[in-house]
Protein backbone atom coordinates (compact mmCIF):
# COMPACT_ATOMS: atom_id res chain seq x y z
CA UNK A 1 -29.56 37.67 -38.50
CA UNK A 2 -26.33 39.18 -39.32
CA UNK A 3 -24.91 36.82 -42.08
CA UNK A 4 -27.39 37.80 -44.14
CA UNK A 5 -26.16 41.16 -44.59
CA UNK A 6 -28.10 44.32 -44.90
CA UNK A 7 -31.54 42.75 -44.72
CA UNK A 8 -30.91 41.32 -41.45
CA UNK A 9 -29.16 44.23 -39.57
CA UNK A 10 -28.49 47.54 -41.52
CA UNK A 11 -25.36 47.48 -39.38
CA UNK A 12 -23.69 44.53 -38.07
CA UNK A 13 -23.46 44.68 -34.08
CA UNK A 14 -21.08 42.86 -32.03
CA UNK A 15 -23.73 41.74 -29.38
CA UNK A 16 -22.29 39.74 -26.50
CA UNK A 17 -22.28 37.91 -23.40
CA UNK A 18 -22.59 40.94 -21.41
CA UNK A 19 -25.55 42.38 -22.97
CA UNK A 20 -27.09 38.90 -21.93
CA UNK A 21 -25.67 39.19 -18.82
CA UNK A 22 -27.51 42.60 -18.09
CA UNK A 23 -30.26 41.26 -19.09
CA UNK A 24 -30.43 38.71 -17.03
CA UNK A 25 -29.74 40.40 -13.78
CA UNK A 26 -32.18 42.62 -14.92
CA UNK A 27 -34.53 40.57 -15.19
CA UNK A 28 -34.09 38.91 -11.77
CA UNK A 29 -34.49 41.99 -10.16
CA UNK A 30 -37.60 42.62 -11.98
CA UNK A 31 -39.00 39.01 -11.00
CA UNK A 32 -37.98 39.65 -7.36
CA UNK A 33 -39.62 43.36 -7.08
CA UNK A 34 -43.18 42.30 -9.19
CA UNK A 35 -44.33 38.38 -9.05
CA UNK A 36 -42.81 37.90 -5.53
CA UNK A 37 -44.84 40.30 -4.16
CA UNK A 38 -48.07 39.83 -6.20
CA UNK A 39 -47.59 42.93 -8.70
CA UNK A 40 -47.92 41.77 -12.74
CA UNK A 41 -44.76 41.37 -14.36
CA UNK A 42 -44.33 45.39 -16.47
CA UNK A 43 -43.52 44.20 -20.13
CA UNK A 44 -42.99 47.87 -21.09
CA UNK A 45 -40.44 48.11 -18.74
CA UNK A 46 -38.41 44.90 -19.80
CA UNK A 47 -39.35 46.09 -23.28
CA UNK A 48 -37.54 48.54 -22.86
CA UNK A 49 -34.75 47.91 -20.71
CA UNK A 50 -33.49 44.97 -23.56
CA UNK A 51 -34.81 46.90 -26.58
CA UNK A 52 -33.69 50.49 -25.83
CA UNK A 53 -31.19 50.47 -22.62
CA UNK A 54 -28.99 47.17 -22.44
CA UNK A 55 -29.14 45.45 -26.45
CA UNK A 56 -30.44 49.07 -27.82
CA UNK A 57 -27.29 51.21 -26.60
CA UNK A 58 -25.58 49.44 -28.78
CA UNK A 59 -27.78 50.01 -31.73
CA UNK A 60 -26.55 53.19 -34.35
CA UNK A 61 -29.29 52.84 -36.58
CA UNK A 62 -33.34 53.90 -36.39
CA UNK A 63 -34.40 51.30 -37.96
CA UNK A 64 -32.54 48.11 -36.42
CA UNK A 65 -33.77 49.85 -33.31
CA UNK A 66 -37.49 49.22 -34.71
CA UNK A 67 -36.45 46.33 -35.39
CA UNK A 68 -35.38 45.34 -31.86
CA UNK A 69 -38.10 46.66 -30.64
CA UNK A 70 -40.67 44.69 -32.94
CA UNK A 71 -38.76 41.55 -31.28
CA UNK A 72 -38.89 42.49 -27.57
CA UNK A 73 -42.82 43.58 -28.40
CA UNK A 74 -43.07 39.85 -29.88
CA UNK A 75 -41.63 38.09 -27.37
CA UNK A 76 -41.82 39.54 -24.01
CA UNK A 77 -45.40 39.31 -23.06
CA UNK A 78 -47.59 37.21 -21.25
CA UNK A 79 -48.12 34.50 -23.75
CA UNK A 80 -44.14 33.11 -23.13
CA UNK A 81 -46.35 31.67 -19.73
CA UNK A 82 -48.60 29.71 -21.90
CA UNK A 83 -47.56 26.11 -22.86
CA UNK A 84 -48.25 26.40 -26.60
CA UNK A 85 -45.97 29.15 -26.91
CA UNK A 86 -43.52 29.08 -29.84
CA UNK A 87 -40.61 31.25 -30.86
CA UNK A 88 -42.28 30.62 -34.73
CA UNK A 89 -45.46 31.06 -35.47
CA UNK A 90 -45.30 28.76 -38.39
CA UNK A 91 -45.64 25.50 -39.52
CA UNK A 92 -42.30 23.40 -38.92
CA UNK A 93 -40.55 20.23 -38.44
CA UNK A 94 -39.42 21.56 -35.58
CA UNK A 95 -40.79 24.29 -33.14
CA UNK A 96 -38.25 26.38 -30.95
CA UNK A 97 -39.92 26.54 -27.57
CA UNK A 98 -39.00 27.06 -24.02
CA UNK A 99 -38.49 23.54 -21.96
CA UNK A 100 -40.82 22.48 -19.26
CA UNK A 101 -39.73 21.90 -15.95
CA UNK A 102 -36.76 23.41 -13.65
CA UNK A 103 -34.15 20.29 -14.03
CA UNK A 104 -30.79 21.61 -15.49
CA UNK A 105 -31.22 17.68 -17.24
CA UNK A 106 -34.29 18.76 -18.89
CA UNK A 107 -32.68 22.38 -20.68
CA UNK A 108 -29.92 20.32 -21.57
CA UNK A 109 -31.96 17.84 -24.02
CA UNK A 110 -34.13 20.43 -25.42
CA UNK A 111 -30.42 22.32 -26.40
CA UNK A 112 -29.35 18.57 -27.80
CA UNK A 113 -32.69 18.62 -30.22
CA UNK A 114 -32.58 22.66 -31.52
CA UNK A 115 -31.03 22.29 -35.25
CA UNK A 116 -27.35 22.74 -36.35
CA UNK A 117 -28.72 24.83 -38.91
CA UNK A 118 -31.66 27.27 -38.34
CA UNK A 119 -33.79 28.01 -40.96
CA UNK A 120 -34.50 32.16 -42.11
CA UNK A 121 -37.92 31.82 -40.44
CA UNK A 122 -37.20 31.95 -37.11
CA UNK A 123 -35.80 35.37 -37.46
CA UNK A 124 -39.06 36.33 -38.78
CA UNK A 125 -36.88 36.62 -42.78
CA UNK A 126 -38.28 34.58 -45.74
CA UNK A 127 -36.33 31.70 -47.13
CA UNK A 128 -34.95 34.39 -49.97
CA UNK A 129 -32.90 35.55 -47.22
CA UNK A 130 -30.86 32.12 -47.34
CA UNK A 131 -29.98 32.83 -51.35
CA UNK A 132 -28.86 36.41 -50.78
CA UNK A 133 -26.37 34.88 -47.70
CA UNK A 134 -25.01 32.72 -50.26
CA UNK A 135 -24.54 35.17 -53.13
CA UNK A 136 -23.19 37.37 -50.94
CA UNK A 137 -20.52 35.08 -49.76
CA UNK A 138 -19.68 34.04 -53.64
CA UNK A 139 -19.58 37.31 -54.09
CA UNK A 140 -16.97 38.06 -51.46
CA UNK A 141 -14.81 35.04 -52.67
CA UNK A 142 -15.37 35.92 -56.44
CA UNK A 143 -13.37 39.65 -55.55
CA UNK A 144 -11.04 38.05 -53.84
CA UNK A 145 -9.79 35.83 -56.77
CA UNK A 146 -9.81 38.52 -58.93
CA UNK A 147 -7.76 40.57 -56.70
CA UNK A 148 -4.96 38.43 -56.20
CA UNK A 149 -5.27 37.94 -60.01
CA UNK A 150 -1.65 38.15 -61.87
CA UNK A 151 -2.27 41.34 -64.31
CA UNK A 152 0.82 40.83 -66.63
CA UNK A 153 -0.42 38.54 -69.67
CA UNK A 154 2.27 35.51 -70.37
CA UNK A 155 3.12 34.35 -73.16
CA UNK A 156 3.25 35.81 -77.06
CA UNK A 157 0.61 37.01 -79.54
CA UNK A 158 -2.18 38.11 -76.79
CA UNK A 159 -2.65 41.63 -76.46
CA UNK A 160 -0.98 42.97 -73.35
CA UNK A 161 -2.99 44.92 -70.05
CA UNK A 162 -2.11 48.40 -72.00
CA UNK A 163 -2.99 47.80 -75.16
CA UNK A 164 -6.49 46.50 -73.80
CA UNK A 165 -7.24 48.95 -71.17
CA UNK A 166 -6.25 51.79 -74.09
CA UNK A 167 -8.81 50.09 -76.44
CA UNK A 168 -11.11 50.32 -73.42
CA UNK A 169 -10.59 53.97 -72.95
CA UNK A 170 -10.72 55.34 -76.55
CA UNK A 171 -13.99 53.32 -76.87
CA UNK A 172 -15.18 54.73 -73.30
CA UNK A 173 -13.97 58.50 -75.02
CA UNK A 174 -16.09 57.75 -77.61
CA UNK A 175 -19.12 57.18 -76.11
CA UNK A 176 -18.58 60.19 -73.27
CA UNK A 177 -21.90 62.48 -73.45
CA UNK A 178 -22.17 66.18 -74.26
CA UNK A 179 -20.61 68.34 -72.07
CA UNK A 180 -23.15 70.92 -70.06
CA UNK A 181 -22.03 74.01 -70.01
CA UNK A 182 -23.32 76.59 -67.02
CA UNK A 183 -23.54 79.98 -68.89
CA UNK A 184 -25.73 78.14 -71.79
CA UNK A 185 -28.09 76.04 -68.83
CA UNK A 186 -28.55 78.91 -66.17
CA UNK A 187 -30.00 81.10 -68.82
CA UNK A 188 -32.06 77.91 -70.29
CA UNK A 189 -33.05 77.26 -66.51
CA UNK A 190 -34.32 81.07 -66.31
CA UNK A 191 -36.50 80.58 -69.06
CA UNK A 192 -38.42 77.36 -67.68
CA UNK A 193 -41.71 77.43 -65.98
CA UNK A 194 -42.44 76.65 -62.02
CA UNK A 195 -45.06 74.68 -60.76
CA UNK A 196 -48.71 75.42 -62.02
CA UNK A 197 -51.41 77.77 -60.13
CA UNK A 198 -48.03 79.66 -58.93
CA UNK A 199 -46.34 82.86 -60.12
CA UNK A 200 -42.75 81.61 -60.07
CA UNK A 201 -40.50 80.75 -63.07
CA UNK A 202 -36.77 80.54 -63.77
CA UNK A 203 -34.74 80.00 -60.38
CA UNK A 204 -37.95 81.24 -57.69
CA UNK A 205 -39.26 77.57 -58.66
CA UNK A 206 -37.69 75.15 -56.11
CA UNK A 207 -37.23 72.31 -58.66
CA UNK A 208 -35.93 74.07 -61.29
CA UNK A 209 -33.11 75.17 -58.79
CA UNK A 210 -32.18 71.68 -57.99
CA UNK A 211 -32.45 71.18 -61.92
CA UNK A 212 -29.64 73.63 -62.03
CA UNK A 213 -27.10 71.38 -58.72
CA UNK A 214 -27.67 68.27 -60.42
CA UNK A 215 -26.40 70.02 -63.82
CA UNK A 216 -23.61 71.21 -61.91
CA UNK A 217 -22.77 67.69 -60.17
CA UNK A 218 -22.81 65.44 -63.31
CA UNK A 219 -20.87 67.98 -65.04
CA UNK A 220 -18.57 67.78 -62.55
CA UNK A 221 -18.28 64.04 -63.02
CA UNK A 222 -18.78 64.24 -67.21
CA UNK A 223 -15.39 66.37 -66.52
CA UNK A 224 -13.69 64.10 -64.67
CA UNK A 225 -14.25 60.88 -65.87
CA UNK A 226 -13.20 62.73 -69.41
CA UNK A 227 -10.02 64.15 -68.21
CA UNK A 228 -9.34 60.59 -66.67
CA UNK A 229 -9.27 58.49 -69.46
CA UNK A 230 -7.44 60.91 -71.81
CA UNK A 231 -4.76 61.10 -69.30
CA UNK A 232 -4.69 56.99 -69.07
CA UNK A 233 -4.21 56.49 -72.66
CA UNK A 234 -1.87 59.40 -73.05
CA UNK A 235 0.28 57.64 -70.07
CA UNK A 236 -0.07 54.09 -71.96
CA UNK A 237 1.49 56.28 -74.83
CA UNK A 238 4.27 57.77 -72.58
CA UNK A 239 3.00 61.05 -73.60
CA UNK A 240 2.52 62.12 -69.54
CA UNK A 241 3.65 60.58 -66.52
CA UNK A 242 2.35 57.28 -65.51
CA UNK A 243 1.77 57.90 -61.37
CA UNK A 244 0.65 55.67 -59.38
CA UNK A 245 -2.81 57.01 -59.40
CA UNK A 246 -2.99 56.50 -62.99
CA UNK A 247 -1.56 53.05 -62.45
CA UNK A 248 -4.53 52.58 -60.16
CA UNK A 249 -6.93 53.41 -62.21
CA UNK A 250 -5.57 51.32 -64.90
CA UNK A 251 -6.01 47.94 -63.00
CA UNK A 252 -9.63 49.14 -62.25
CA UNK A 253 -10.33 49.27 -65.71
CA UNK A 254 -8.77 45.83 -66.60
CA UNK A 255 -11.05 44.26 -63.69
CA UNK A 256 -14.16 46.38 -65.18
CA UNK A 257 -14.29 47.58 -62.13
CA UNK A 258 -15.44 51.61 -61.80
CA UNK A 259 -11.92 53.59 -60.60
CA UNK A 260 -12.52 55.46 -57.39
CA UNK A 261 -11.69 58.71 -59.00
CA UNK A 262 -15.00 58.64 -60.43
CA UNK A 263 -16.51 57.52 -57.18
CA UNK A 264 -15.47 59.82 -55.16
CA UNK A 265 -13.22 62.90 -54.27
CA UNK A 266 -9.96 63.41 -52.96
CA UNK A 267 -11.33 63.46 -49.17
CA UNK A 268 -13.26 59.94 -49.93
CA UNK A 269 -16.71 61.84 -50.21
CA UNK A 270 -19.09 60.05 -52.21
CA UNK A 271 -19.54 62.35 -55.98
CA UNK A 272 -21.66 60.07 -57.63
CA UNK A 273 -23.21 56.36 -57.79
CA UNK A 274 -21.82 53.11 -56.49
CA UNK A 275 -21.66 50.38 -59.25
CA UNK A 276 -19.94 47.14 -58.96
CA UNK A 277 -18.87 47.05 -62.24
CA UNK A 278 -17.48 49.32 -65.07
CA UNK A 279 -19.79 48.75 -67.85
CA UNK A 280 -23.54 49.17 -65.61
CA UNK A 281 -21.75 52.34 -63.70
CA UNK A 282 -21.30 54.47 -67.42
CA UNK A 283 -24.22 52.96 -68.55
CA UNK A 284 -25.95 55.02 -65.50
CA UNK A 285 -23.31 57.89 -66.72
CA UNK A 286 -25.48 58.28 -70.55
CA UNK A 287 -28.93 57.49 -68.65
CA UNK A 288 -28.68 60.58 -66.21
CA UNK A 289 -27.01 63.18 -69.03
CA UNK A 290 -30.66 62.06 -70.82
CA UNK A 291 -33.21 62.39 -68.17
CA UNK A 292 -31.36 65.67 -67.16
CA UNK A 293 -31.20 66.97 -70.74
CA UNK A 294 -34.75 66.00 -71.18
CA UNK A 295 -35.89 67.95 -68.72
CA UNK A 296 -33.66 70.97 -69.27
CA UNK A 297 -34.51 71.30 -72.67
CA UNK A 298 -38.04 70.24 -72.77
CA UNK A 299 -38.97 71.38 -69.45
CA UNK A 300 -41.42 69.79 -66.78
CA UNK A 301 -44.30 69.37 -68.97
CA UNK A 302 -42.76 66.40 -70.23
CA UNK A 303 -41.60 64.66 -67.51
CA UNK A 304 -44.70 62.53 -66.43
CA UNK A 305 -42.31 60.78 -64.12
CA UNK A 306 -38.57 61.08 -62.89
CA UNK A 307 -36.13 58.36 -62.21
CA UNK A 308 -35.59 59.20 -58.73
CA UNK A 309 -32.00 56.45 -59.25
CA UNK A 310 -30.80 59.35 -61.40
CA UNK A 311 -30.80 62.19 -59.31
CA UNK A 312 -27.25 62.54 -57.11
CA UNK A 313 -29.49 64.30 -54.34
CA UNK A 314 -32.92 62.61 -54.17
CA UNK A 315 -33.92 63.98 -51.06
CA UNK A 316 -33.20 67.65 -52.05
CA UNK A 317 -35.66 66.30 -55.09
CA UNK A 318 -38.71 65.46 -52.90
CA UNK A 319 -37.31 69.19 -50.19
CA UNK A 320 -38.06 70.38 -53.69
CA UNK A 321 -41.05 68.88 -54.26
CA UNK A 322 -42.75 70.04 -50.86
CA UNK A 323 -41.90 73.05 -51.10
CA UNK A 324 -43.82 74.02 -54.60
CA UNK A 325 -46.81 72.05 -53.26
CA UNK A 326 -46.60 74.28 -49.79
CA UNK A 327 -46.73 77.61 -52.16
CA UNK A 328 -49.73 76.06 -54.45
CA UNK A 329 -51.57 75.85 -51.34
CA UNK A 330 -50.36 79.72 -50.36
CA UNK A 331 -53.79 80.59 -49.68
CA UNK A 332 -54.54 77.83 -46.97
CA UNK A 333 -51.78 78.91 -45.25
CA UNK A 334 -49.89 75.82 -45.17
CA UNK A 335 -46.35 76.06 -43.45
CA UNK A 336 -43.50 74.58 -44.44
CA UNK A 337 -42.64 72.91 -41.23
CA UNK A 338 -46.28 71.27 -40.78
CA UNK A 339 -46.10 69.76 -44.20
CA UNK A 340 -45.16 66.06 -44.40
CA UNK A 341 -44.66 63.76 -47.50
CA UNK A 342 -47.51 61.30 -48.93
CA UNK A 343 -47.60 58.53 -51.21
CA UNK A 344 -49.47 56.46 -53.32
CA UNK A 345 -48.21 53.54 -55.22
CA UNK A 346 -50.50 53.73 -58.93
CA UNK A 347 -51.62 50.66 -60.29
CA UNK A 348 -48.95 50.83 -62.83
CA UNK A 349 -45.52 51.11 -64.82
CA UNK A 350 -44.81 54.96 -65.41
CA UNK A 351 -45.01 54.56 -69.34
CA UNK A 352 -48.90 53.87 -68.70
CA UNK A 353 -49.11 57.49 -67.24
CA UNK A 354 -50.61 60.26 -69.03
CA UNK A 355 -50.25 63.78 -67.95
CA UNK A 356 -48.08 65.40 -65.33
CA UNK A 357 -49.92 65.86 -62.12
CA UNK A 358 -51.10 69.56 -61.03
CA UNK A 359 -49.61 68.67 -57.22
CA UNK A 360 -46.90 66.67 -56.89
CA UNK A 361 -44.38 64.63 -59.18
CA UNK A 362 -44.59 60.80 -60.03
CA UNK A 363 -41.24 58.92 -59.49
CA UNK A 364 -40.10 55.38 -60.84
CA UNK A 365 -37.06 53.05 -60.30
CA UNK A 366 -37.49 51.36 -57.36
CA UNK A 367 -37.57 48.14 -56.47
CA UNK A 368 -38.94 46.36 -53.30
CA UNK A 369 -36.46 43.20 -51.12
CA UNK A 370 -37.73 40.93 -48.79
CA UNK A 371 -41.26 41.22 -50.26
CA UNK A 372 -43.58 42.28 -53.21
CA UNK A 373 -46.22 44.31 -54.61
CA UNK A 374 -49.39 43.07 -55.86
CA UNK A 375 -50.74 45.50 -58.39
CA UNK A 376 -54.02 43.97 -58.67
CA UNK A 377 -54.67 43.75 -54.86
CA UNK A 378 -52.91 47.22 -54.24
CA UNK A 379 -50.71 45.39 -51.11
CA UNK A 380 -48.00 44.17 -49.88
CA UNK A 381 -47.76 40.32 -50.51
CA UNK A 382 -44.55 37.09 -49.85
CA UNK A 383 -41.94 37.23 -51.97
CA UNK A 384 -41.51 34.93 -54.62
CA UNK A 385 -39.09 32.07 -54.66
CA UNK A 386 -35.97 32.87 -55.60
CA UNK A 387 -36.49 36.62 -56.77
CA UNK A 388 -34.91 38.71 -54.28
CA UNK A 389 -35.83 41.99 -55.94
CA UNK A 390 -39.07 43.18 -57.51
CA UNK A 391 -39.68 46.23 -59.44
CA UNK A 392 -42.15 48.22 -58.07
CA UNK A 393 -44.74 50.44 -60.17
CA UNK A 394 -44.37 54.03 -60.54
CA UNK A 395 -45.18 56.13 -57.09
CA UNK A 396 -46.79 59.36 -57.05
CA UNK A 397 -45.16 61.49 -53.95
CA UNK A 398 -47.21 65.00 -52.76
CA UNK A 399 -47.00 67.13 -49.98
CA UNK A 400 -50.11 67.72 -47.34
CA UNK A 401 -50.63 68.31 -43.35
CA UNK A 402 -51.48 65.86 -41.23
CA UNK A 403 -54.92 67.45 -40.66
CA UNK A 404 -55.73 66.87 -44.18
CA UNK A 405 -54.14 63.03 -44.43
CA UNK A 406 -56.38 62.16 -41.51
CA UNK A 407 -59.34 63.96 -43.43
CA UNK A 408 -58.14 61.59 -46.47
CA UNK A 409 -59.26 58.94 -44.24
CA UNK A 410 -56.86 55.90 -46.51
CA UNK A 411 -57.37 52.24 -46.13
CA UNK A 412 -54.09 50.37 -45.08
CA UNK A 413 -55.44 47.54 -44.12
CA UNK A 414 -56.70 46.31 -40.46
CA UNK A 415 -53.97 46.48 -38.41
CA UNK A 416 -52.03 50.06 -40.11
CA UNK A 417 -49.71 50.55 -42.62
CA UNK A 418 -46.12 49.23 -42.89
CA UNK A 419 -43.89 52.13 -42.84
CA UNK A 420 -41.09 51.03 -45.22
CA UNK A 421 -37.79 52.89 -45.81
CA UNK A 422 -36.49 53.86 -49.13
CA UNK A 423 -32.71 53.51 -49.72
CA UNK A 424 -30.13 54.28 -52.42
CA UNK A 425 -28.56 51.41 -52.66
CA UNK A 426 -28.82 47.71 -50.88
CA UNK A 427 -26.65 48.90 -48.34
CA UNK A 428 -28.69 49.74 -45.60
CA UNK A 429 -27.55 52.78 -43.80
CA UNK A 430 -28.67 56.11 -42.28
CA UNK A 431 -26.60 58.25 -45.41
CA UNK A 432 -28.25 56.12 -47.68
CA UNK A 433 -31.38 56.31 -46.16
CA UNK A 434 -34.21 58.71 -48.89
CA UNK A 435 -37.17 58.75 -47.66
CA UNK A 436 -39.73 56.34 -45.71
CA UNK A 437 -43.51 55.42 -46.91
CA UNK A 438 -46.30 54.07 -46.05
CA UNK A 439 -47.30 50.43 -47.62
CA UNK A 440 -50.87 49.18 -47.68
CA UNK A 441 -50.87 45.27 -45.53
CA UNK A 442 -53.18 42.44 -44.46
CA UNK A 443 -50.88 41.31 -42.61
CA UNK A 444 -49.70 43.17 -39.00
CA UNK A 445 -46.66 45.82 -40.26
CA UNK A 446 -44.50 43.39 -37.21
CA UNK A 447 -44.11 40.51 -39.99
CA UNK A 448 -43.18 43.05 -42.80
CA UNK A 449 -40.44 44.76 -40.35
CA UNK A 450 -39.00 41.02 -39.56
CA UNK A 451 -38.79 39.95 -42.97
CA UNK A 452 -36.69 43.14 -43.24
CA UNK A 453 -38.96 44.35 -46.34
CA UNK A 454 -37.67 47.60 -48.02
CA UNK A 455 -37.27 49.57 -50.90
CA UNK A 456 -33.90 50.44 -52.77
CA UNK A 457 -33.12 52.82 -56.17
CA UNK A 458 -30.74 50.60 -56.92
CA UNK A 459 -30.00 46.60 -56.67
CA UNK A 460 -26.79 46.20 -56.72
């Protein structure tokens, strides 16, 4: 599972003989304490022995642990005795089983016939997985070229690496949005309304104070990426010092490749988004400055939905979020700790809705890998061939107590919901890691977890 990046493991373990070695001895002793003396093998126990104790102490990551532990709960039960068994449960030219019979011989000819090559299936991924292996890999060798790339431009008449990356950078200038300035947006921010049903306004309203940090944070960036580029053409010029910083950030630009100055700060902390390239990462630059001055000067009445990709914090945006809903319901005497996050995926795109909701917000800008959404069966359905990322429609997210979700009484289908994580970016990791819902499935939530189905802000 681990070639194929992210959607196999979030992290990539170094699992070894010695894990399988545990295991194993494990497993003897189990045999020798249960069948030998006419007790039922425990599955829970060897469930969890491989899942959580000798595989699982390796594991970092909540969700490869699930995912583990969907395997183990797969595999190690009583039907492995049965003679039909079959490590897939689909239709193949050839089925991975276990070989009859106790002669070493007989092991040794069913390893002979197993294929060179096995196909995404067996680990429970869909064939997709296969074309985002391969991308990924021409990916790898595609930066690598242009890495090793000579920058210096040979021969006469062609405009040299300064002369372009200036050209670059006054165009760049020119297109830099407004700056925000705090004395002018904390005393617009005072002005704007909280949540409705509820006496708060200006900075009591939770939202409207996370309004005000994500202000702050792109004007932070607005500010640098500004003072950046001046100080890269003025260095071209010989006006300043070219350091090597500056020289740094210079070859970014030629490769259209986002400088890590924007990226991040001096101790390597992420500031704002990850973009492979130069042109999609300022693009995301203009699209935030809008959403943000929307909102700030038009406040929420007019944001049916919010482009959860845009916001630098989203989880602080859906702390937010619960919060106003707990003080709507002040007089039910909801608490704050009991209150847990709900979702509903609408039946459509987030230009098709018409008002702002009384609870809750609406988000949009996600999309959905290693599956897809039907919108007229309101599930979770196969992927597609060869479209490794769907959009997804927009979501409506509220806040409510467990007692009252259970009163809801919701449909997921027979067998439960699939409890899908929401992530920044592709890159499947705990800090990138937003929030987790609930997805409405025919099919048991075991298949969705091994085809390694989640949903990202972001798809590159």
């Amino acid at each position: 599972r681990r070639k194929f990046g992210p959607i196999g493991w979030c992290v990539p373990y170094e699992y070894n003989n010695s894990d399988l070695d545990a295991c194993l001895q494990f497993l003897e002793k189990h045999v020798v304490a249960t069948i030998l003396v006419g007790v039922p093998v425990s599955w829970v126990t060897v469930q969890y022995m491989v899942a959580e104790a000798q595989y699982g102490g390796r594991i970092t990551d909540d969700l490869d642990r699930e995912l583990f532990i969907t395997y183990t709960a797969k595999w190690f039960c009583d039907d492995i005795f049965k003679t039909t068994f079959t490590f897939n449960n689909y239709q193949a030219d050839y089925s991975y089983k276990i070989p009859e019979g106790l002669e070493i011989q007989q092991y040794r000819d069913g390893i002979e016939t197993i294929p060179p090559v096995d196909s995404p299936l067996i680990f429970g991924l869909h064939p997709n997985a296969d074309l985002t292996y391969r991308l990924k890999e021409a990916a790898e060798m595609i930066a690598t070229i242009i890495e090793t790339q000579p920058k210096d431009t040979g021969g006469s008449g062609g405009k040299s690496v300064d002369d372009i990356v200036k050209e670059q950078c006054l165009d760049l200038l020119s297109k830099m949005p407004e700056d925000f300035v705090e004395e002018i947006f904390r005393a617009q921010i005072q002005k704007l309304k909280g949540p409705p049903n509820t006496p708060d306004k200006g900075f009591s309203a939770p939202l409207n104070i996370f309004l005000f940090q994500e202000l702050q944070r792109l004007q932070n960036i607005i500010k640098i990426v500004r003072t950046n580029l001046k100080s890269i053409s003025m260095a071209i010029d010989g006006t300043v010092v070219m350091t090597t910083d500056l020289l740094a950030d210079l070859g970014s630009i030629f490769d259209a490749r986002v400088p890590i100055r924007w990226t991040n700060d001096a101790s390597g902390a992420e500031i704002s988004w990850l973009m492979p390239n130069l042109g999609g990462w300022f693009t995301g630059l203009t699209d935030r400055h809008q959403m943000l001055n929307n909102w700030l000067e038009n406040s929420r009445s007019v944001m049916k939905s919010y482009w959860l990709t845009g916001f630098t914090n989203a989880q602080g945006f859906l702390t937010g979020m619960r919060q106003e809903v707990t003080r709507q319901h002040k007089k039910d005497q909801w608490a704050l700790d009991d209150v847990i996050s709900h979702t509903e995926v609408l039946p459509h795109d987030e230009v098709k809705i018409r008002d702002v909701p009384e609870e809750g917000q609406n988000i949009h800008g996600l999309f959905i890998e290693g599956g897809r959404w039907d919108r007229q069966l309101n599930r979770l359905e196969e992927s597609e061939p060869k479209k490794l990322y769907v959009a997804m429609p927009a979501i409506y997210v509220t806040a409510t107590t467990a007692r009252d979700l259970k009163a809801m009484g919701i449909n997921h289908g027979p067998h439960g919901p699939y409890n899908s994580a929401v992530y920044k970016y592709p890159k499947r990791n705990d800090r990138y890691l937003i929030f987790r819902l609930l997805l409405k499935t025919e099919l048991h939530p075991f298949h969705w977890k091994l085809r390694g189905v989640c949903l990202v802000a972001q798809t590159e």
